[in-house]
N, C-alpha and C. Protein backbone atom coordinates (compact mmCIF):
# COMPACT_ATOMS: atom_id res chain seq x y z
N UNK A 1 -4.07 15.21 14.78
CA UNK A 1 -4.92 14.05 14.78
C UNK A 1 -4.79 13.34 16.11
N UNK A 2 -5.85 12.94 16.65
CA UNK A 2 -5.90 11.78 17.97
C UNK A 2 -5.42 10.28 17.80
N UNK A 3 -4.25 10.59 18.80
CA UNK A 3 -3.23 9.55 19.06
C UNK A 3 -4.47 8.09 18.77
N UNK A 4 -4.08 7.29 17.88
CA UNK A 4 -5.02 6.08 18.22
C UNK A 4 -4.19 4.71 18.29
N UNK A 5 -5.07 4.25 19.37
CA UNK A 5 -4.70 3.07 20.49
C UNK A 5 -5.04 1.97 20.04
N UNK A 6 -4.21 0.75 19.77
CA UNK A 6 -4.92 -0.08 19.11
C UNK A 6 -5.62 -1.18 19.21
N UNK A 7 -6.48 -0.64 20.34
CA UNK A 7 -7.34 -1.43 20.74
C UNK A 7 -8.60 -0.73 21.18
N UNK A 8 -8.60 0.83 20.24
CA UNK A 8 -9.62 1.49 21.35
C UNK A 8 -10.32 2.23 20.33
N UNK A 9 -11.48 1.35 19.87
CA UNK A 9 -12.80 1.15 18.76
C UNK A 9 -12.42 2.63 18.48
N UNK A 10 -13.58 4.07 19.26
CA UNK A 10 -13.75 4.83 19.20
C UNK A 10 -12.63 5.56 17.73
N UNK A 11 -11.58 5.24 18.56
CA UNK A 11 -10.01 6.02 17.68
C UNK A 11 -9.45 5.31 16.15
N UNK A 12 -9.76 4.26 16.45
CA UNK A 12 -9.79 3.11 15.43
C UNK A 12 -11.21 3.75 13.74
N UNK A 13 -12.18 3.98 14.68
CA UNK A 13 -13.55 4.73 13.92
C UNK A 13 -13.10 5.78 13.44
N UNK A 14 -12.45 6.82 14.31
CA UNK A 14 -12.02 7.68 13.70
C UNK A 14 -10.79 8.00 12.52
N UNK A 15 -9.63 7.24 13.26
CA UNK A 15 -8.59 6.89 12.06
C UNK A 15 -9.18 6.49 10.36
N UNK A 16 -10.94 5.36 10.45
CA UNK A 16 -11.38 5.07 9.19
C UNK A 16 -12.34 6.00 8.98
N UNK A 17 -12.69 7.39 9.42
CA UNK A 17 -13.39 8.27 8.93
C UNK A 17 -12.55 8.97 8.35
N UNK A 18 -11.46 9.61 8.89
CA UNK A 18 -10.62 10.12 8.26
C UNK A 18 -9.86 9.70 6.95
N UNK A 19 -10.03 8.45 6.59
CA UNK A 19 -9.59 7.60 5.68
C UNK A 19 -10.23 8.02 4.25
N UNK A 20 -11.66 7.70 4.81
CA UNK A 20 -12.55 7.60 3.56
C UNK A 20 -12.93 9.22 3.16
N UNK A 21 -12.73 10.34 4.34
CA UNK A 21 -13.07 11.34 3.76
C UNK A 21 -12.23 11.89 3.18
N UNK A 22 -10.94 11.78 3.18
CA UNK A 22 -9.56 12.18 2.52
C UNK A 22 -9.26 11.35 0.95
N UNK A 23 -9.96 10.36 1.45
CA UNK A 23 -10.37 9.44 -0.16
C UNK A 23 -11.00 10.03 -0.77
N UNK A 24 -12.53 9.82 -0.64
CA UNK A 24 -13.60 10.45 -1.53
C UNK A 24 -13.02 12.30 -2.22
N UNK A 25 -12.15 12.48 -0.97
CA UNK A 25 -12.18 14.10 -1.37
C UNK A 25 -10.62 14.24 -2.20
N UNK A 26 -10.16 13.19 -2.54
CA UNK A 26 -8.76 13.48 -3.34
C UNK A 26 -7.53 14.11 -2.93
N UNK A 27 -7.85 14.38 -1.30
CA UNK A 27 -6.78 14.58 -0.18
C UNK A 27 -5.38 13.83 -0.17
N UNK A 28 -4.30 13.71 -1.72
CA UNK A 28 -3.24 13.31 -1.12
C UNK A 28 -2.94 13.42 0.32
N UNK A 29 -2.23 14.78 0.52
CA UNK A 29 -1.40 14.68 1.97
C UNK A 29 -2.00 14.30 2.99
N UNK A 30 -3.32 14.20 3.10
CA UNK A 30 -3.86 13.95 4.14
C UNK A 30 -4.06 12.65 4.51
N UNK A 31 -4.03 11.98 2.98
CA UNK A 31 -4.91 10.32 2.98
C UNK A 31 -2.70 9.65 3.27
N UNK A 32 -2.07 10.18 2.84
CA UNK A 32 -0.78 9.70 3.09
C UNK A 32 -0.17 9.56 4.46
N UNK A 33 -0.73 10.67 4.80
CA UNK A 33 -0.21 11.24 6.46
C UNK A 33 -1.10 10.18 7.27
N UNK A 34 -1.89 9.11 6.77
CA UNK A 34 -2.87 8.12 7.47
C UNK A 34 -2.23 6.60 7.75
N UNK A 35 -0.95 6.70 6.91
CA UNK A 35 -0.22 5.37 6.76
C UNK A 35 1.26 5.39 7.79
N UNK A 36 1.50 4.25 8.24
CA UNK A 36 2.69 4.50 8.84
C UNK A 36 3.75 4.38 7.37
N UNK A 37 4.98 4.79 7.83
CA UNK A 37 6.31 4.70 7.53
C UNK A 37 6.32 3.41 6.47
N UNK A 38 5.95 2.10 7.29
CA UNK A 38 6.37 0.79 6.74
C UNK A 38 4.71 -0.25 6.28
N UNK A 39 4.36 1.13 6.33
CA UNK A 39 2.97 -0.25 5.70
C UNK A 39 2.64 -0.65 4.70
N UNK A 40 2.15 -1.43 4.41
CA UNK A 40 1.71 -2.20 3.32
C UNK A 40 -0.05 -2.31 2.96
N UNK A 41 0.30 -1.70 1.23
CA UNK A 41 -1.13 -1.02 0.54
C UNK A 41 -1.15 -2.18 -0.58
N UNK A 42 -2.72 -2.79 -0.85
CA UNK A 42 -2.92 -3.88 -1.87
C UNK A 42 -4.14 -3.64 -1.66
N UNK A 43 -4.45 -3.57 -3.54
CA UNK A 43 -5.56 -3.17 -4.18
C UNK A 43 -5.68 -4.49 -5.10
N UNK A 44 -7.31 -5.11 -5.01
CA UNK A 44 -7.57 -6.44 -6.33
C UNK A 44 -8.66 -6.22 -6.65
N UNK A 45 -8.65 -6.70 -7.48
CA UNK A 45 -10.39 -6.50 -8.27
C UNK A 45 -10.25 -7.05 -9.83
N UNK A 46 -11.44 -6.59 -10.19
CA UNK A 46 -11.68 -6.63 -11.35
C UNK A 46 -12.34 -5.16 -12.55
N UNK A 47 -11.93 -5.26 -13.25
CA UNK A 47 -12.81 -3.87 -14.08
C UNK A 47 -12.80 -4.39 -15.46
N UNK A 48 -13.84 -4.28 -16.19
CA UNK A 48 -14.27 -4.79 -17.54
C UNK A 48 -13.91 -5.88 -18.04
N UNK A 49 -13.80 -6.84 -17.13
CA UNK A 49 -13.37 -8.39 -17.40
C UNK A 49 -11.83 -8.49 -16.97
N UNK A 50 -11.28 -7.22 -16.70
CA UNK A 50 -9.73 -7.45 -16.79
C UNK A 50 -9.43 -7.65 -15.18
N UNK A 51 -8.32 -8.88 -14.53
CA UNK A 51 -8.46 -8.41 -13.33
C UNK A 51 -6.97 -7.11 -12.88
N UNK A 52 -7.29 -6.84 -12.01
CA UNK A 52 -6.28 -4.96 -11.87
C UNK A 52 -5.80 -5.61 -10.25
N UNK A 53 -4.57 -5.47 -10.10
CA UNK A 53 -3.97 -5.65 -8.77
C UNK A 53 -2.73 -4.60 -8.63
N UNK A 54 -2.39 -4.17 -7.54
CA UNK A 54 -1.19 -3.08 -7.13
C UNK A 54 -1.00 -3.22 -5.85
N UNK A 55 0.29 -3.06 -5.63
CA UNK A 55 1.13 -3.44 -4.21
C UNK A 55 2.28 -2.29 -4.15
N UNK A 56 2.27 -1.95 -2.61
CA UNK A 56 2.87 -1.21 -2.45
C UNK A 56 3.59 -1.48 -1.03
N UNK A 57 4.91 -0.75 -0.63
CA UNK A 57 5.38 -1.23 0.67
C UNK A 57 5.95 0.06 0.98
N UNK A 58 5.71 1.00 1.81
CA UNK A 58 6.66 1.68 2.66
C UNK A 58 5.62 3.49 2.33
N UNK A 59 5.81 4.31 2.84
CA UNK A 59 5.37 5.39 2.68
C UNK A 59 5.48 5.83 1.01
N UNK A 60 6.51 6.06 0.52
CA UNK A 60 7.28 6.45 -0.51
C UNK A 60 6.28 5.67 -1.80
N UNK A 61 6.35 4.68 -1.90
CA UNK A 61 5.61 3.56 -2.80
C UNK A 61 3.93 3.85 -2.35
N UNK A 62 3.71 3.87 -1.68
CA UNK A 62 2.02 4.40 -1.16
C UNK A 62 1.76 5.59 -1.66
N UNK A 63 2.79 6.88 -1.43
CA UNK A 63 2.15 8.16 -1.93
C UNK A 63 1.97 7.72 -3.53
N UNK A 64 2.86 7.08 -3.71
CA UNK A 64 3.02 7.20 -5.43
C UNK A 64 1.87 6.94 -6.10
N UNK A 65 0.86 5.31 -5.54
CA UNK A 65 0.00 4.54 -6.06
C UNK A 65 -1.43 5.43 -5.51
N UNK A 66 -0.79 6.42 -4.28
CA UNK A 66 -2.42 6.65 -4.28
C UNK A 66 -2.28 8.11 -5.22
N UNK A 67 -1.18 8.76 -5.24
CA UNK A 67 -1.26 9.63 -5.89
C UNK A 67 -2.14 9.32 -7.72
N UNK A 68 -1.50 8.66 -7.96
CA UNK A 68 -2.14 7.75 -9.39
C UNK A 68 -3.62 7.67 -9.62
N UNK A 69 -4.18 6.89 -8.24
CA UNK A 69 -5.55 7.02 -8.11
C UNK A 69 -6.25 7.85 -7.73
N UNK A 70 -5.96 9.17 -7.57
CA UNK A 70 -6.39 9.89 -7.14
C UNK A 70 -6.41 10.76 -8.50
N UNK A 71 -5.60 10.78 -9.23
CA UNK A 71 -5.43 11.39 -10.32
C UNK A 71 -6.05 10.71 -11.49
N UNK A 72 -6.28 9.62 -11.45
CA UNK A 72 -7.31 8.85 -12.24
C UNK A 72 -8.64 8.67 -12.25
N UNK A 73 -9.04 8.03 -10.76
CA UNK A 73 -9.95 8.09 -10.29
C UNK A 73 -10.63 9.07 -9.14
N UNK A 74 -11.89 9.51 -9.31
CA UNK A 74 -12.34 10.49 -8.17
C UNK A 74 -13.91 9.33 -8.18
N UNK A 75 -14.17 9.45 -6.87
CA UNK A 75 -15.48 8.70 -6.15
C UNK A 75 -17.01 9.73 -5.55
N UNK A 76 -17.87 9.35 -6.12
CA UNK A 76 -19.13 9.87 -5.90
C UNK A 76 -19.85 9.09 -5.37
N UNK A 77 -21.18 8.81 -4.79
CA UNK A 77 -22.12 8.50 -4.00
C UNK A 77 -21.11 7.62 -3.14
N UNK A 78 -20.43 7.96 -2.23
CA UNK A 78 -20.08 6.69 -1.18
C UNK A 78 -20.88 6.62 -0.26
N UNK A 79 -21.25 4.99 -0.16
CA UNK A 79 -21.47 4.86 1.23
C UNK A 79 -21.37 3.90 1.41
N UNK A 80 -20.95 3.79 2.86
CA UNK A 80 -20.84 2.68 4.10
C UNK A 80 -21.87 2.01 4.33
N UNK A 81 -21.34 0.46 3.82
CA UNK A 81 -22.55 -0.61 4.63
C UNK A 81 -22.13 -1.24 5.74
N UNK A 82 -20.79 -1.56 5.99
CA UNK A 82 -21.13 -2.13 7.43
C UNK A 82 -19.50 -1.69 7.56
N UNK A 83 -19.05 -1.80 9.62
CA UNK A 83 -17.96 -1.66 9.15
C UNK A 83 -17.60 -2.21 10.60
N UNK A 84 -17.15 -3.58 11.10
CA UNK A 84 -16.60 -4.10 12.12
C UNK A 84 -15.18 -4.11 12.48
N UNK A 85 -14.92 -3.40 13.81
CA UNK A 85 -13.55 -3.14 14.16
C UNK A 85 -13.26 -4.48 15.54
N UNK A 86 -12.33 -5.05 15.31
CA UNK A 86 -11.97 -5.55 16.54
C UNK A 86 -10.73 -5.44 16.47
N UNK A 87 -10.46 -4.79 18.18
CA UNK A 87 -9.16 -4.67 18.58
C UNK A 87 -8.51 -3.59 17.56
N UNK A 88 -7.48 -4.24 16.53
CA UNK A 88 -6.41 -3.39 16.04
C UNK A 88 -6.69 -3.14 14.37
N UNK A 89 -8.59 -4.61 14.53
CA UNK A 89 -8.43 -4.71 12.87
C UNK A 89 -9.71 -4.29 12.86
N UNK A 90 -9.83 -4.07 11.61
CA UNK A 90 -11.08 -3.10 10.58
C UNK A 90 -11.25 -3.92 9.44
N UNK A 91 -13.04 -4.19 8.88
CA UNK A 91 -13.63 -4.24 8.03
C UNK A 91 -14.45 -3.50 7.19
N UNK A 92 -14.64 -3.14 6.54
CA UNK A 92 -15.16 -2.25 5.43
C UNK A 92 -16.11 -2.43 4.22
N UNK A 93 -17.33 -2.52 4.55
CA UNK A 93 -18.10 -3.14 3.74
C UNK A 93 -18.17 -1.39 3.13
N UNK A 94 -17.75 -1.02 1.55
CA UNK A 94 -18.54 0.37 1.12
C UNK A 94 -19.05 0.24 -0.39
N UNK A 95 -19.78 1.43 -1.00
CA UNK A 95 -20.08 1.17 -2.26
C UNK A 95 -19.87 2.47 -2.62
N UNK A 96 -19.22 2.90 -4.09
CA UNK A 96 -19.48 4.39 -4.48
C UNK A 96 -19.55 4.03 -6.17
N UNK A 97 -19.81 5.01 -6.37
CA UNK A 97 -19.74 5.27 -8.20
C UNK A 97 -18.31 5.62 -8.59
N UNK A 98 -17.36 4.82 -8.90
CA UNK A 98 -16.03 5.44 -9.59
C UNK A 98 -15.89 6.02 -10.56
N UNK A 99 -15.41 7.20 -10.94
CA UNK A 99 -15.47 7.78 -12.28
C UNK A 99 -13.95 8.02 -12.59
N UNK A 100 -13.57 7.40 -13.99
CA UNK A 100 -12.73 7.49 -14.61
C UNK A 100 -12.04 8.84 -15.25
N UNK A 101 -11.49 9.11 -14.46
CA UNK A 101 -10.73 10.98 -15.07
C UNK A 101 -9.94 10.93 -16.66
N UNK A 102 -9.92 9.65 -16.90
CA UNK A 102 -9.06 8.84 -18.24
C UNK A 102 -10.06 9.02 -19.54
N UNK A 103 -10.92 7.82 -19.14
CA UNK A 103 -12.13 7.19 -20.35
C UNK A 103 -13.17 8.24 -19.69
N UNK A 104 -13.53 8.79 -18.65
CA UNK A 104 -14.41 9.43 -18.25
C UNK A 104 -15.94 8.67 -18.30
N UNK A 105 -15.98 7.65 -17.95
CA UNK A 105 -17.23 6.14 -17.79
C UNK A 105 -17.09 6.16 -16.17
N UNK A 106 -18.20 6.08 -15.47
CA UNK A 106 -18.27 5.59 -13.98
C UNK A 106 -19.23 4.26 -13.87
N UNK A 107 -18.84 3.89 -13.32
CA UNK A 107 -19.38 2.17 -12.50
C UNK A 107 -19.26 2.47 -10.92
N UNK A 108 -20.75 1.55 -10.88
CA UNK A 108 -21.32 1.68 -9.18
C UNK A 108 -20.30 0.58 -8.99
N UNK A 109 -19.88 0.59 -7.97
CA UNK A 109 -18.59 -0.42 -7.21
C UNK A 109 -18.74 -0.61 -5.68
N UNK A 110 -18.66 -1.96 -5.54
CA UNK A 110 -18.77 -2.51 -4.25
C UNK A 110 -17.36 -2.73 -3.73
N UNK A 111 -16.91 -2.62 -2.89
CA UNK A 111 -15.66 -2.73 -1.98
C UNK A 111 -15.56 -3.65 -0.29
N UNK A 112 -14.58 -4.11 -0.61
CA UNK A 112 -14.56 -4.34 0.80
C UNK A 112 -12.68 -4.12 1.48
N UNK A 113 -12.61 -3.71 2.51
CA UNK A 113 -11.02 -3.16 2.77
C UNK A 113 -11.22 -4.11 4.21
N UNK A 114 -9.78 -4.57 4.07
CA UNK A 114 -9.30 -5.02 5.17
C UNK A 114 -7.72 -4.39 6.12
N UNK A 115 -8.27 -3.25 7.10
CA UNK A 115 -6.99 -2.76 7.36
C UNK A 115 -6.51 -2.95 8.97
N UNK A 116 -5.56 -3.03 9.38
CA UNK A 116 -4.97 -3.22 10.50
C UNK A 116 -4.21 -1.68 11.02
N UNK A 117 -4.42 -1.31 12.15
CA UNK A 117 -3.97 -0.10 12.48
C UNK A 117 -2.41 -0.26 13.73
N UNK A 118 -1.54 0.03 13.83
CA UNK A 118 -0.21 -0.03 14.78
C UNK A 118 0.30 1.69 14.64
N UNK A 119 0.03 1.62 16.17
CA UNK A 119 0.41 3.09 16.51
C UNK A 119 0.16 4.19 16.32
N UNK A 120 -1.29 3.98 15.84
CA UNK A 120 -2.17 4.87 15.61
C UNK A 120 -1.79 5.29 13.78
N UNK A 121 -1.44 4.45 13.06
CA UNK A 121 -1.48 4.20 11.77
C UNK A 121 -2.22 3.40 11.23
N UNK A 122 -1.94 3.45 9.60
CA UNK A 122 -2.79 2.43 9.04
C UNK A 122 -1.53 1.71 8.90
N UNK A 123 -1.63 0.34 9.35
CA UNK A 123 0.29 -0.69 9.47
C UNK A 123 -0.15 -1.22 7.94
N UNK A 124 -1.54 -1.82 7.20
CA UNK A 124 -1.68 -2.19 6.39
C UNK A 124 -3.52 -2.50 5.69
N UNK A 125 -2.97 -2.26 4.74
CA UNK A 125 -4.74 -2.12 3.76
C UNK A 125 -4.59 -2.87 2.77
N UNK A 126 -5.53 -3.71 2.82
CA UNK A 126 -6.21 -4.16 1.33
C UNK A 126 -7.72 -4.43 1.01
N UNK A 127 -7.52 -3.98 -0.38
CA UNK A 127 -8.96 -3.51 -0.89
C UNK A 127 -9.29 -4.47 -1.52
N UNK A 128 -10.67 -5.22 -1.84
CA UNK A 128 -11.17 -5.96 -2.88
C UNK A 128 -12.42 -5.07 -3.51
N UNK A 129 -12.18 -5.24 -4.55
CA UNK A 129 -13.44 -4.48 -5.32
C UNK A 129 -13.96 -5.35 -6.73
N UNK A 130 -15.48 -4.75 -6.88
CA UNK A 130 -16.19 -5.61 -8.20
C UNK A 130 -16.92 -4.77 -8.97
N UNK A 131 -17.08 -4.30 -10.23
CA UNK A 131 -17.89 -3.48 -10.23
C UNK A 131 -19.77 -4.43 -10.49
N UNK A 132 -20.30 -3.41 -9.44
CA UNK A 132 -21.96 -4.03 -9.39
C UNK A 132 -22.53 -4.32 -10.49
C-alpha cells in the first residue's frame, strides 16, 4: 500500500477507497491492516428505535468489533455522497442498504464517518448512522 502523508489529499483519497472497498467487501485483514496499532474505532446510531454504540481502542479491540460486523452485517448499494479531506482529516457523507446476516431484514442507511489519518493510518474513526 502507498505510504500516506498526512497532508497529501491524493493518499488520504486513497487510504478512504481502500477503506470502503474492504468494507463493502467483508475484507477483515485488509479493512484491519487500514488502522494503526493505537487507534480509536466508534460507531453511534440508531436501529429500530434502539440507540447501538461501540468503542474500541488499539488494533486487537478493532479486529474484534469489525470482525462482528462483518459477520453480522454485509452492505449493498453503497454510495458516496460527498467526501471532504483537509489536511490529515476526512468526511464521509455515504448511503448503503445494510443487511442483517442475523434477522436477515435490510434498511437503506445514511452514514456519516469522521476519520483522522497519522502515518499513513487510520489514527481514528467514527461513524454516525440513521436508518432512512
Amino acid at each position: 500500500m502507498t505510504r500516506v502523508f498526512d497532508n497529501d489529499r491524493a493518499a488520504v483519497q486513497a487510504l478512504l477507497d481502500a477503506l470502503y472497498a474492504a468494507r463493502a467487501g467483508g475484507e477483515l485483514e485488509r479493512l484491519t491492516g487500514l488502522f494503526a496499532a493505537d487507534a480509536h474505532f466508534r460507531i453511534c446510531g440508531s436501529g429500530d428505535g434502539k440507540p447501538i454504540a461501540l468503542a474500541a481502542d488499539g488494533s486487537n479491540q478493532i479486529r474484534t468489533w469489525l470482525g462482528v460486523l462483518l459477520k453480522s452485517f454485509s452492505i449493498s448499494r453503497h454510495e458516496m455522497l460527498a467526501t471532504v479531506i483537509e489536511g490529515s482529516r476526512a468526511a464521509v457523507h455515504w448511503r448503503a442498504t445494510i443487511h442483517s446476516r442475523i434477522t436477515g431484514t435490510a434498511v437503506a442507511t445514511e452514514l456519516m464517518d469522521h476519520l483522522e489519518v497519522r502515518e499513513g493510518k487510520i489514527g481514528s474513526y467514527v461513524e454516525f448512522f440513521v436508518p432512512r
